[in-house]
N, C-alpha and C. Protein backbone atom coordinates (compact mmCIF):
# COMPACT_ATOMS: atom_id res chain seq x y z
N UNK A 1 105.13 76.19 87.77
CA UNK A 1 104.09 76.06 86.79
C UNK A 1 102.81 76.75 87.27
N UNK A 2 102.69 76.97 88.50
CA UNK A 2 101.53 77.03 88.85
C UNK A 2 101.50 78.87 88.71
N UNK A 3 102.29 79.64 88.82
CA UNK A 3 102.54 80.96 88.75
C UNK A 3 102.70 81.25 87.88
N UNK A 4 103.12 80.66 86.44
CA UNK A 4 102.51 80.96 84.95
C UNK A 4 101.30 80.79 84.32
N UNK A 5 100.37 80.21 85.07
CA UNK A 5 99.56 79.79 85.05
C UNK A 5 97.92 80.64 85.66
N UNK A 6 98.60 81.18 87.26
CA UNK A 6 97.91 82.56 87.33
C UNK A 6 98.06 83.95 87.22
N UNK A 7 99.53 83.70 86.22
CA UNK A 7 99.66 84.90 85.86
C UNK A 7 98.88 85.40 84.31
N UNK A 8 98.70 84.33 83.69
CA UNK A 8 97.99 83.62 82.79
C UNK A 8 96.78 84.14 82.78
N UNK A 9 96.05 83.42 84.01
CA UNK A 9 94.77 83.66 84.40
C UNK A 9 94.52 84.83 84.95
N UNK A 10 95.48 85.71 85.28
CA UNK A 10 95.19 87.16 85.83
C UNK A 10 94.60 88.51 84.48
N UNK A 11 95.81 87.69 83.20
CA UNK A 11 96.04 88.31 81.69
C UNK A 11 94.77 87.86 81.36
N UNK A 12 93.96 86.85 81.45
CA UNK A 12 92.62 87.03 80.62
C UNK A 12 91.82 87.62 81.26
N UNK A 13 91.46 87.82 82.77
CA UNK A 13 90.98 88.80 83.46
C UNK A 13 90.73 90.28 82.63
N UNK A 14 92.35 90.44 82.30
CA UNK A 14 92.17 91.86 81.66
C UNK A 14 91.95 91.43 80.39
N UNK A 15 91.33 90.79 79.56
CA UNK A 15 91.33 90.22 77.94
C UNK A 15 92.32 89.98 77.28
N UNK A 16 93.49 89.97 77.59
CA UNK A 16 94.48 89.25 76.96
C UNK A 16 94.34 88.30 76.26
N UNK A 17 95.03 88.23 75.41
CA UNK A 17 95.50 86.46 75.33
C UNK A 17 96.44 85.76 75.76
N UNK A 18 96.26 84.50 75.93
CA UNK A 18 97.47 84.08 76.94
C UNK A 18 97.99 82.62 76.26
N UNK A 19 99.27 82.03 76.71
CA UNK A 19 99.38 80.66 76.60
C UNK A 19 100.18 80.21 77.83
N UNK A 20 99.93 79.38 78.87
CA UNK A 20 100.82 79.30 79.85
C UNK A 20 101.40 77.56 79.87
N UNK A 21 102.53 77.13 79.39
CA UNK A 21 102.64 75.85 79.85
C UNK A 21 104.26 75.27 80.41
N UNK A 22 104.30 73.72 80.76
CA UNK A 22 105.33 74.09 81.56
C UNK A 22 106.33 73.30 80.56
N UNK A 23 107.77 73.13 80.64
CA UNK A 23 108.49 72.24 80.30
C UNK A 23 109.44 71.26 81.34
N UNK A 24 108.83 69.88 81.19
CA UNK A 24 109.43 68.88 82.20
C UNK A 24 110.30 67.93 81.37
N UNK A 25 111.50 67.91 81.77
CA UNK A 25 112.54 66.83 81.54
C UNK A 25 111.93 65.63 82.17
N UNK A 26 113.61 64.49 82.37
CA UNK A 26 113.57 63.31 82.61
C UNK A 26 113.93 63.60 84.11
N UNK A 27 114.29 64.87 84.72
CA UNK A 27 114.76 64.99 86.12
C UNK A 27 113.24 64.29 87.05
N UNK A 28 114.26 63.79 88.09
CA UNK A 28 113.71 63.57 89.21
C UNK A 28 112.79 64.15 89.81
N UNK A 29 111.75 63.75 90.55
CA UNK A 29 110.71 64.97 91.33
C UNK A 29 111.25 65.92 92.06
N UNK A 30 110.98 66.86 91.89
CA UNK A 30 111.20 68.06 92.78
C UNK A 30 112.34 69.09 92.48
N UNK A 31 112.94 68.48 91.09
CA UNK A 31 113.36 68.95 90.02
C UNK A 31 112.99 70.28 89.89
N UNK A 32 114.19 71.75 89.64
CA UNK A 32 113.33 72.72 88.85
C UNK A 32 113.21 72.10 87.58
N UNK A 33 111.61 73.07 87.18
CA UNK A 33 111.20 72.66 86.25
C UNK A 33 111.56 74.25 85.29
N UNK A 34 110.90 74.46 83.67
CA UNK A 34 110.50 75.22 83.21
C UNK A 34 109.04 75.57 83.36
N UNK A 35 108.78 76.99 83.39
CA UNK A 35 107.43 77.41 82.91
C UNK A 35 107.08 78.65 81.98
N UNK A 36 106.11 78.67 81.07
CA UNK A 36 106.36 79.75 80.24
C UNK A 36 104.87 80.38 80.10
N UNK A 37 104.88 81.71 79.89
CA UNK A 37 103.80 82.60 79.57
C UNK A 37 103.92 83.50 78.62
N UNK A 38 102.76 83.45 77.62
CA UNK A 38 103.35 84.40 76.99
C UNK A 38 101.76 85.26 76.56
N UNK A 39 102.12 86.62 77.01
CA UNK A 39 100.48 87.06 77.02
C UNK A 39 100.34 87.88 75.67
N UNK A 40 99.37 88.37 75.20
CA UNK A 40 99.04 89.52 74.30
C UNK A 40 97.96 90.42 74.13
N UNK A 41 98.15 91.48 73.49
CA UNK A 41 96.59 92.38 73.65
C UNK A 41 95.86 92.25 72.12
N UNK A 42 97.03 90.92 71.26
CA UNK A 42 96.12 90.42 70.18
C UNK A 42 96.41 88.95 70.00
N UNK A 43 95.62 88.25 69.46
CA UNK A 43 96.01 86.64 69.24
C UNK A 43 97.29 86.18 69.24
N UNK A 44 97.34 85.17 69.91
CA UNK A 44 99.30 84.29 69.84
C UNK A 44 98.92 83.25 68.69
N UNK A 45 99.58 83.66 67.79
CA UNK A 45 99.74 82.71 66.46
C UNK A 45 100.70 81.66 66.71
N UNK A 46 101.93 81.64 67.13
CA UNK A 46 103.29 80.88 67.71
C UNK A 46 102.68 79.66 68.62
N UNK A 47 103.10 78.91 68.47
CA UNK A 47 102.75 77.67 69.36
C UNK A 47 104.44 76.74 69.86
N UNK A 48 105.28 77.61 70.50
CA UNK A 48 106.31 76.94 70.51
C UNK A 48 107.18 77.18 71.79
N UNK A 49 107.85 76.59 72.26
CA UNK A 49 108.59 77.38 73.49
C UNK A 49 109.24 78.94 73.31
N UNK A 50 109.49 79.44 74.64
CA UNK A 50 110.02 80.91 74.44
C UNK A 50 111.32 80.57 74.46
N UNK A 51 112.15 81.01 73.60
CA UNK A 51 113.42 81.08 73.58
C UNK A 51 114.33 82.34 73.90
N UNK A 52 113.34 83.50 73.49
CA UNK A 52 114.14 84.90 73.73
C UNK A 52 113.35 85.92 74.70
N UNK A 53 112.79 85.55 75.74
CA UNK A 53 111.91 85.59 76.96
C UNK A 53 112.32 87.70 76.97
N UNK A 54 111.15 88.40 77.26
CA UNK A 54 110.72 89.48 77.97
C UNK A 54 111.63 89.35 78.76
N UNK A 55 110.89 88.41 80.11
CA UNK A 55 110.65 88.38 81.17
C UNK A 55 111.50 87.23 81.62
N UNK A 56 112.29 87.05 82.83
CA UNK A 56 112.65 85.52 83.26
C UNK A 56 112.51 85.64 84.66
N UNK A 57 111.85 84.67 85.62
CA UNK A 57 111.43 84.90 86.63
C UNK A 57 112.43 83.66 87.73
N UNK A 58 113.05 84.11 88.37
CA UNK A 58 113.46 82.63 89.24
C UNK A 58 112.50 82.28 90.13
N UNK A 59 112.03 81.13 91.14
CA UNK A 59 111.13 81.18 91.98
C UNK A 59 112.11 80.57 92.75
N UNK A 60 112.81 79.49 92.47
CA UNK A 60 113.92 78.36 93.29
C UNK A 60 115.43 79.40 93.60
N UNK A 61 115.71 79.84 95.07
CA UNK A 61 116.35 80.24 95.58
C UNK A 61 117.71 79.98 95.26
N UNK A 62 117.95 78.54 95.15
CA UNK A 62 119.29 77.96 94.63
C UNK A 62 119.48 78.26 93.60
N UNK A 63 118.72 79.17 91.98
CA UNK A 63 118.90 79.15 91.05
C UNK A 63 119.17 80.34 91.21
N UNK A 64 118.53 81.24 92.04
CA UNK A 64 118.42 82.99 91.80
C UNK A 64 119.50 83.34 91.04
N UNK A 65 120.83 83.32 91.46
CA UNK A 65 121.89 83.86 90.87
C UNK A 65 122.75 82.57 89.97
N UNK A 66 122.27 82.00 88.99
CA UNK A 66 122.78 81.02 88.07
C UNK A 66 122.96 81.69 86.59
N UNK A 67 124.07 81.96 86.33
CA UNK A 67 123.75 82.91 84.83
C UNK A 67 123.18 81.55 84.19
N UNK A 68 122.78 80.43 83.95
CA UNK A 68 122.14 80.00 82.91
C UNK A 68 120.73 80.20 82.22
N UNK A 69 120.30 81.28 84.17
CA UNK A 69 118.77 81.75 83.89
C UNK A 69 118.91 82.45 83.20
N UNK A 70 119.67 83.94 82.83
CA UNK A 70 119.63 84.66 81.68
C UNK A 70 119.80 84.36 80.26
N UNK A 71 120.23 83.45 79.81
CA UNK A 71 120.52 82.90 78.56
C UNK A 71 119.19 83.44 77.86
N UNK A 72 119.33 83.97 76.65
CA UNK A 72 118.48 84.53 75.98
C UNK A 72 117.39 85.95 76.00
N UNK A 73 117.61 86.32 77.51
CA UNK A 73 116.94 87.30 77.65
C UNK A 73 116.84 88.41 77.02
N UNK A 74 116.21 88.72 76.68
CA UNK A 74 115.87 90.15 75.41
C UNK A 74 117.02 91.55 76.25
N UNK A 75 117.32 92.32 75.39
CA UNK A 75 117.94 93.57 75.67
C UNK A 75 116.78 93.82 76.33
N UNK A 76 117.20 95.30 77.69
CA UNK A 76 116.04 95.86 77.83
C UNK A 76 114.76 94.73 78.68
N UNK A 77 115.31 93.72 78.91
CA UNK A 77 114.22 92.36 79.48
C UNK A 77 114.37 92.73 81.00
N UNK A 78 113.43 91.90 81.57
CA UNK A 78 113.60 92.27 83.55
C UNK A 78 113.68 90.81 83.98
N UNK A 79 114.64 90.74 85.07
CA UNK A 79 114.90 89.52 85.61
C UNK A 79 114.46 89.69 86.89
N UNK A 80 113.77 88.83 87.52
CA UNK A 80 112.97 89.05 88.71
C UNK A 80 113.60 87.37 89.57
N UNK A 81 113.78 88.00 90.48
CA UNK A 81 114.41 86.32 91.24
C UNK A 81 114.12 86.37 92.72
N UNK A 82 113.90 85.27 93.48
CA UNK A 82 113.81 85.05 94.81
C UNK A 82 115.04 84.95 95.21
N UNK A 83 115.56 86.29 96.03
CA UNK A 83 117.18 86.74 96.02
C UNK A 83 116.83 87.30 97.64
N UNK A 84 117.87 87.02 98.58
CA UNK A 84 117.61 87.53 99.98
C UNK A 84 118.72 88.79 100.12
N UNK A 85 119.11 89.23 99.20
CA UNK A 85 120.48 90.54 98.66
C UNK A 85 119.93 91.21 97.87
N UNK A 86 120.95 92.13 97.41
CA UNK A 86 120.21 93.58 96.89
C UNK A 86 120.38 92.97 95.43
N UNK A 87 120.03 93.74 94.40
CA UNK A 87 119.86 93.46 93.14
C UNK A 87 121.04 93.73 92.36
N UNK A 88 121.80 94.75 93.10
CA UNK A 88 123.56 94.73 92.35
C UNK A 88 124.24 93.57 92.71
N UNK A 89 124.34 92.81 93.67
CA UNK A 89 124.62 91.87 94.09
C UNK A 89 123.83 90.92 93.04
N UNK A 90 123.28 90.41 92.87
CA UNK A 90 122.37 89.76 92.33
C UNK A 90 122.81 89.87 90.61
N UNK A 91 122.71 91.32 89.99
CA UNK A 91 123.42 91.84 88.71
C UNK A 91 125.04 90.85 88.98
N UNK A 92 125.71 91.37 89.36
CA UNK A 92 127.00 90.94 89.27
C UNK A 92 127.16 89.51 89.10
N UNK A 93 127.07 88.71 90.29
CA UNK A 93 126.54 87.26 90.22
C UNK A 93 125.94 86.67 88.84
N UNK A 94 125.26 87.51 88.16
CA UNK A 94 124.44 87.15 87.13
C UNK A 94 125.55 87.33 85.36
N UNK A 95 126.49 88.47 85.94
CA UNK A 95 126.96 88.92 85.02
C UNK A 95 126.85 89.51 83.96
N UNK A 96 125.39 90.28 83.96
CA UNK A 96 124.64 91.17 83.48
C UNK A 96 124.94 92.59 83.37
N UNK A 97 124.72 93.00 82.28
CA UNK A 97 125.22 94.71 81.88
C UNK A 97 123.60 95.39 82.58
N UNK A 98 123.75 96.80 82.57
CA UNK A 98 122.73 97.75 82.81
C UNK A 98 121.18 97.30 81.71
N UNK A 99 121.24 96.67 80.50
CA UNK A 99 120.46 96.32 79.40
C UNK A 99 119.80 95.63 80.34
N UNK A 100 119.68 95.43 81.26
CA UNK A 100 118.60 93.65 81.86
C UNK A 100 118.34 94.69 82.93
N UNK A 101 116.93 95.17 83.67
CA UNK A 101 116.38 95.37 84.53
C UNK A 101 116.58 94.03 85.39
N UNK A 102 117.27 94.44 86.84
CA UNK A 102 117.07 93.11 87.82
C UNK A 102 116.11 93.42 89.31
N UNK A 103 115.66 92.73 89.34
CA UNK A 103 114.77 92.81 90.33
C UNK A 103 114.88 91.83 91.50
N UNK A 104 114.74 92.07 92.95
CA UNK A 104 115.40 91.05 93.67
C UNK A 104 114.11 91.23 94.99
N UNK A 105 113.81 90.08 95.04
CA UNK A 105 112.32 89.78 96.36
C UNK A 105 113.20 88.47 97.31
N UNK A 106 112.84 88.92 98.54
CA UNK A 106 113.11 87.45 99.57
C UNK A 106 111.76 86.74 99.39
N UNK A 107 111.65 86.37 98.08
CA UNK A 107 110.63 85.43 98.36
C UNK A 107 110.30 84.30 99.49
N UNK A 108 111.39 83.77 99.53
CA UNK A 108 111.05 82.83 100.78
C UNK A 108 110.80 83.03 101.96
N UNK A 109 111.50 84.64 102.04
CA UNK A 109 111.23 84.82 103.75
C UNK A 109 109.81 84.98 103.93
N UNK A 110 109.39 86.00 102.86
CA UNK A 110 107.68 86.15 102.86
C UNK A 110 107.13 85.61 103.11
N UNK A 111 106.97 84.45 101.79
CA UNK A 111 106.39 82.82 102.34
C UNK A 111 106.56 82.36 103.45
N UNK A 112 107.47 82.36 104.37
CA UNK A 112 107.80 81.74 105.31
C UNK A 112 106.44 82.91 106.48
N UNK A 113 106.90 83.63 106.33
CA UNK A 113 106.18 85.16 107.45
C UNK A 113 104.92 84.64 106.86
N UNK A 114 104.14 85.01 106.18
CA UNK A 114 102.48 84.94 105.72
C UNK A 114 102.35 83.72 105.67
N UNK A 115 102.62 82.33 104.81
CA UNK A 115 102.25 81.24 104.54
C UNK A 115 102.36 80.14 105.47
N UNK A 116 103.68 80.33 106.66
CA UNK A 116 104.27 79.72 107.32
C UNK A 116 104.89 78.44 106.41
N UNK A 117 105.36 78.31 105.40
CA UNK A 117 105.86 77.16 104.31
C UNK A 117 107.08 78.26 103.13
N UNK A 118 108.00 77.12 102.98
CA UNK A 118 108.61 77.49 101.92
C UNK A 118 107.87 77.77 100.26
N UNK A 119 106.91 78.27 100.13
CA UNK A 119 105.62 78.39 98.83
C UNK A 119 106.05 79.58 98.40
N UNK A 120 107.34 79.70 97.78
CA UNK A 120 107.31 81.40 97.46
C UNK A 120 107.18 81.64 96.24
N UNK A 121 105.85 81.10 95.49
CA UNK A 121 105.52 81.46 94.40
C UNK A 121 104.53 82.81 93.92
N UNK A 122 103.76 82.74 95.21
CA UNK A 122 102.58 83.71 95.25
C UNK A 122 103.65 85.31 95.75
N UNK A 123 104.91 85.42 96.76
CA UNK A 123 105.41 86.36 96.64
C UNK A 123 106.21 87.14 95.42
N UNK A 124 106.40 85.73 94.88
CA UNK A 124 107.05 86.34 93.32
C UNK A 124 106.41 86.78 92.37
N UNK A 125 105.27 86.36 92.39
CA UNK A 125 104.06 86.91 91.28
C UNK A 125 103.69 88.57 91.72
N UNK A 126 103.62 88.88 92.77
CA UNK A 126 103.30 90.20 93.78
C UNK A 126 104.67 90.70 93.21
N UNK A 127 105.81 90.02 93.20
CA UNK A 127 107.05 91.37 92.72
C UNK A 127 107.03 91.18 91.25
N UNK A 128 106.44 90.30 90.65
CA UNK A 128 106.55 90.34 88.98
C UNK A 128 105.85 91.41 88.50
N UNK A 129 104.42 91.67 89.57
CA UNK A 129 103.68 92.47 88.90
C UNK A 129 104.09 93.71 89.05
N UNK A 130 104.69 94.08 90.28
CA UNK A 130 105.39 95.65 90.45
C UNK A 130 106.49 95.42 89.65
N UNK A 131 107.39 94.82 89.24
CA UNK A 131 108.07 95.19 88.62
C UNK A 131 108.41 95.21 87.03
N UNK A 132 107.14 94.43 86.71
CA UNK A 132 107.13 94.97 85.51
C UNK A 132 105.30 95.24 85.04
N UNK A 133 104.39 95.23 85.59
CA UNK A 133 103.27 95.78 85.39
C UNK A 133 102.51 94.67 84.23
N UNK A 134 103.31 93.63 83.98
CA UNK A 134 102.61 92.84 83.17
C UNK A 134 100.71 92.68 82.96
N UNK A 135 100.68 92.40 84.46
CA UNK A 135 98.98 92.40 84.54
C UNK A 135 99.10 93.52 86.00
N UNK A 136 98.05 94.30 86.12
CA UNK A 136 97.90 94.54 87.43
C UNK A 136 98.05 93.84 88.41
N UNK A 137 97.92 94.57 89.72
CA UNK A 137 97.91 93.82 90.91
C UNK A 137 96.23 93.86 91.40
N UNK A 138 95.39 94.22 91.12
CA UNK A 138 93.59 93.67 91.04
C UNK A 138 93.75 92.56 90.39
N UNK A 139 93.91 92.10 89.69
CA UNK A 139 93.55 90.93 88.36
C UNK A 139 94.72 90.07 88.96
N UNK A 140 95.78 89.70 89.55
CA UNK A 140 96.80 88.93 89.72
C UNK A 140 95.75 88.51 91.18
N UNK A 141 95.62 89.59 92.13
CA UNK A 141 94.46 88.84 93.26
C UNK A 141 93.28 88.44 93.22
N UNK A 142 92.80 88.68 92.18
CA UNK A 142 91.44 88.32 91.51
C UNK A 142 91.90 86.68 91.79
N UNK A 143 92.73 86.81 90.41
CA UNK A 143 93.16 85.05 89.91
C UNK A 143 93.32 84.27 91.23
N UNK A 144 94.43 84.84 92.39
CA UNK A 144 94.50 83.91 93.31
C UNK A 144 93.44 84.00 94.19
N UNK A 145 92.81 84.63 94.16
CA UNK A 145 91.46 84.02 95.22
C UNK A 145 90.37 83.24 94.58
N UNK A 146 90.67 83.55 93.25
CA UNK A 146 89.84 82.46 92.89
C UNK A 146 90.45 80.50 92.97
N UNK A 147 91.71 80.78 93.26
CA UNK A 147 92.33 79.48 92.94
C UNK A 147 92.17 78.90 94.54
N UNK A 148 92.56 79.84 95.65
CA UNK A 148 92.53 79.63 97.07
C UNK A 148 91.15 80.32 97.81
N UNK A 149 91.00 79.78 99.07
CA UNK A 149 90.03 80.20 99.73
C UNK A 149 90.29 79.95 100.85
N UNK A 150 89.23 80.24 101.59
CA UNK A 150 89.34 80.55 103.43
C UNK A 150 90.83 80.97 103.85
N UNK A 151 91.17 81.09 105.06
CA UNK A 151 92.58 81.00 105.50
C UNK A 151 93.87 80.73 104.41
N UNK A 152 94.02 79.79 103.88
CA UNK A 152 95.01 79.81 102.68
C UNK A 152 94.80 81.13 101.76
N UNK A 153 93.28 81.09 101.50
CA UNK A 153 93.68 82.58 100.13
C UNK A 153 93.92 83.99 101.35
N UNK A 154 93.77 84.36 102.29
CA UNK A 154 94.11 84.99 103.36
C UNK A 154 95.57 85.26 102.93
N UNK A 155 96.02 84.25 103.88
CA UNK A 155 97.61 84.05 103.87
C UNK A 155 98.68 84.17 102.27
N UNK A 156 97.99 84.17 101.12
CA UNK A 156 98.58 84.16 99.61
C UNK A 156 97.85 85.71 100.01
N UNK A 157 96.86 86.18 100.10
CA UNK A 157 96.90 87.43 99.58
C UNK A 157 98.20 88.17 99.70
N UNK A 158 98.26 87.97 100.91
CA UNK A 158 99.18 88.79 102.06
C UNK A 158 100.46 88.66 101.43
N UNK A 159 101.05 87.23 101.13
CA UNK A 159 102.45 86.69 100.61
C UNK A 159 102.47 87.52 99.68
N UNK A 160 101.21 88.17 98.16
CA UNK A 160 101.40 88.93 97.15
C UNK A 160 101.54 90.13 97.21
N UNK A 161 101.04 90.54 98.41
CA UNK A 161 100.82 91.66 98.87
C UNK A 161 102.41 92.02 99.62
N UNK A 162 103.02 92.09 100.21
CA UNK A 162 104.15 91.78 100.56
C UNK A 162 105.30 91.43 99.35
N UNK A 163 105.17 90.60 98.47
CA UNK A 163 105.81 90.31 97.61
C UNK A 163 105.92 91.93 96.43
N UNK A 164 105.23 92.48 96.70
CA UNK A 164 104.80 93.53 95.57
C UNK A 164 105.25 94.44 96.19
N UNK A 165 104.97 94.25 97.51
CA UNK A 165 105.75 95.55 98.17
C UNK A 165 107.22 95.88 98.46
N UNK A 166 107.87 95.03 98.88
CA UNK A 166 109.38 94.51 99.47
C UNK A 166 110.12 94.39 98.02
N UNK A 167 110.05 94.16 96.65
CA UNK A 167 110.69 93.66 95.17
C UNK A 167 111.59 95.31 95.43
N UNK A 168 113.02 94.65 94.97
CA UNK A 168 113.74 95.74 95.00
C UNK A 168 114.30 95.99 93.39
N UNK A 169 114.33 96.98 93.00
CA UNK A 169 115.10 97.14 91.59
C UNK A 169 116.91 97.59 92.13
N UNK A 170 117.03 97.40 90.95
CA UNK A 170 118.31 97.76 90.80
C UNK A 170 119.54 97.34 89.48
């Protein structure tokens, strides 16, 4: 939730419009959850969940390769996942044709290297933005330094920074 949220806040940076919110079941804490964003360069009239998503982002490692994450993804959509394998690997697993851009980041290792914590949200936002240019990467570090500071926003720069760099296509 929290990475739809400054990805969100990165999109009004550049004047967008944005809506970022999350969807929580009856699961247990620590539960994946849903989260959704949906930006524009004119007003969002729609007030409803995304059902036929751009974009689908994994952040939870155990999900990376779950075809239930693709369900609905637009032709032509990019799937971006915290995947420690290449992105054909990742395609296959997924069971995805050439139509789905896949994109594959070790998010966690990052997190782990810069953050010293399993937090690999801030590396996935760094490969969301290279890989599909949604908001820049100025305005995505804008947002997180405004959210973090001292030593922590340090250590997230770096995780985005890294995250943006290391995102593999395929």
């Amino acid at each position: 939730m929290s990475a739809s949220r400054l990805i969100a806040e990165a999109a009004v940076l550049e004047g967008k419009y944005v809506q970022a919110f999350p969807e929580f079941g009856a699961e247990r804490s620590g539960a994946p959850i849903a989260a959704y964003s949906r930006l524009s360069d004119e007003p969002i009239e729609i007030h409803s969940f995304i059902y036929t998503p751009n974009v689908v982002v994994v952040v939870d490692r155990s999900m990376a390769a779950s075809p239930n994450t693709v369900v609905g993804l637009m032709n032509n959509g990019s799937f971006v996942s915290n995947f420690d394998g290449s992105p054909a690997e990742l395609r296959s697993k997924l069971g995805v044709g050439n139509d789905v851009k896949v994109f594959a980041v070790d998010a966690t290792g990052v997190a782990l290297k810069t953050i010293g914590r399993d937090f690999p949200n801030t590396p996935i936002m760094g490969a969301l933005v290279k890989a599909t240019q949604i908001v820049n990467f100025e305005s995505m570090n804008k947002a997180l330094s405004s959210r973090f500071k001292g030593a922590v926003q340090v250590s997230n720069a770096e995780a985005l920074r890294l995250g943006y760099e290391t995102v593999k296509a395929g």
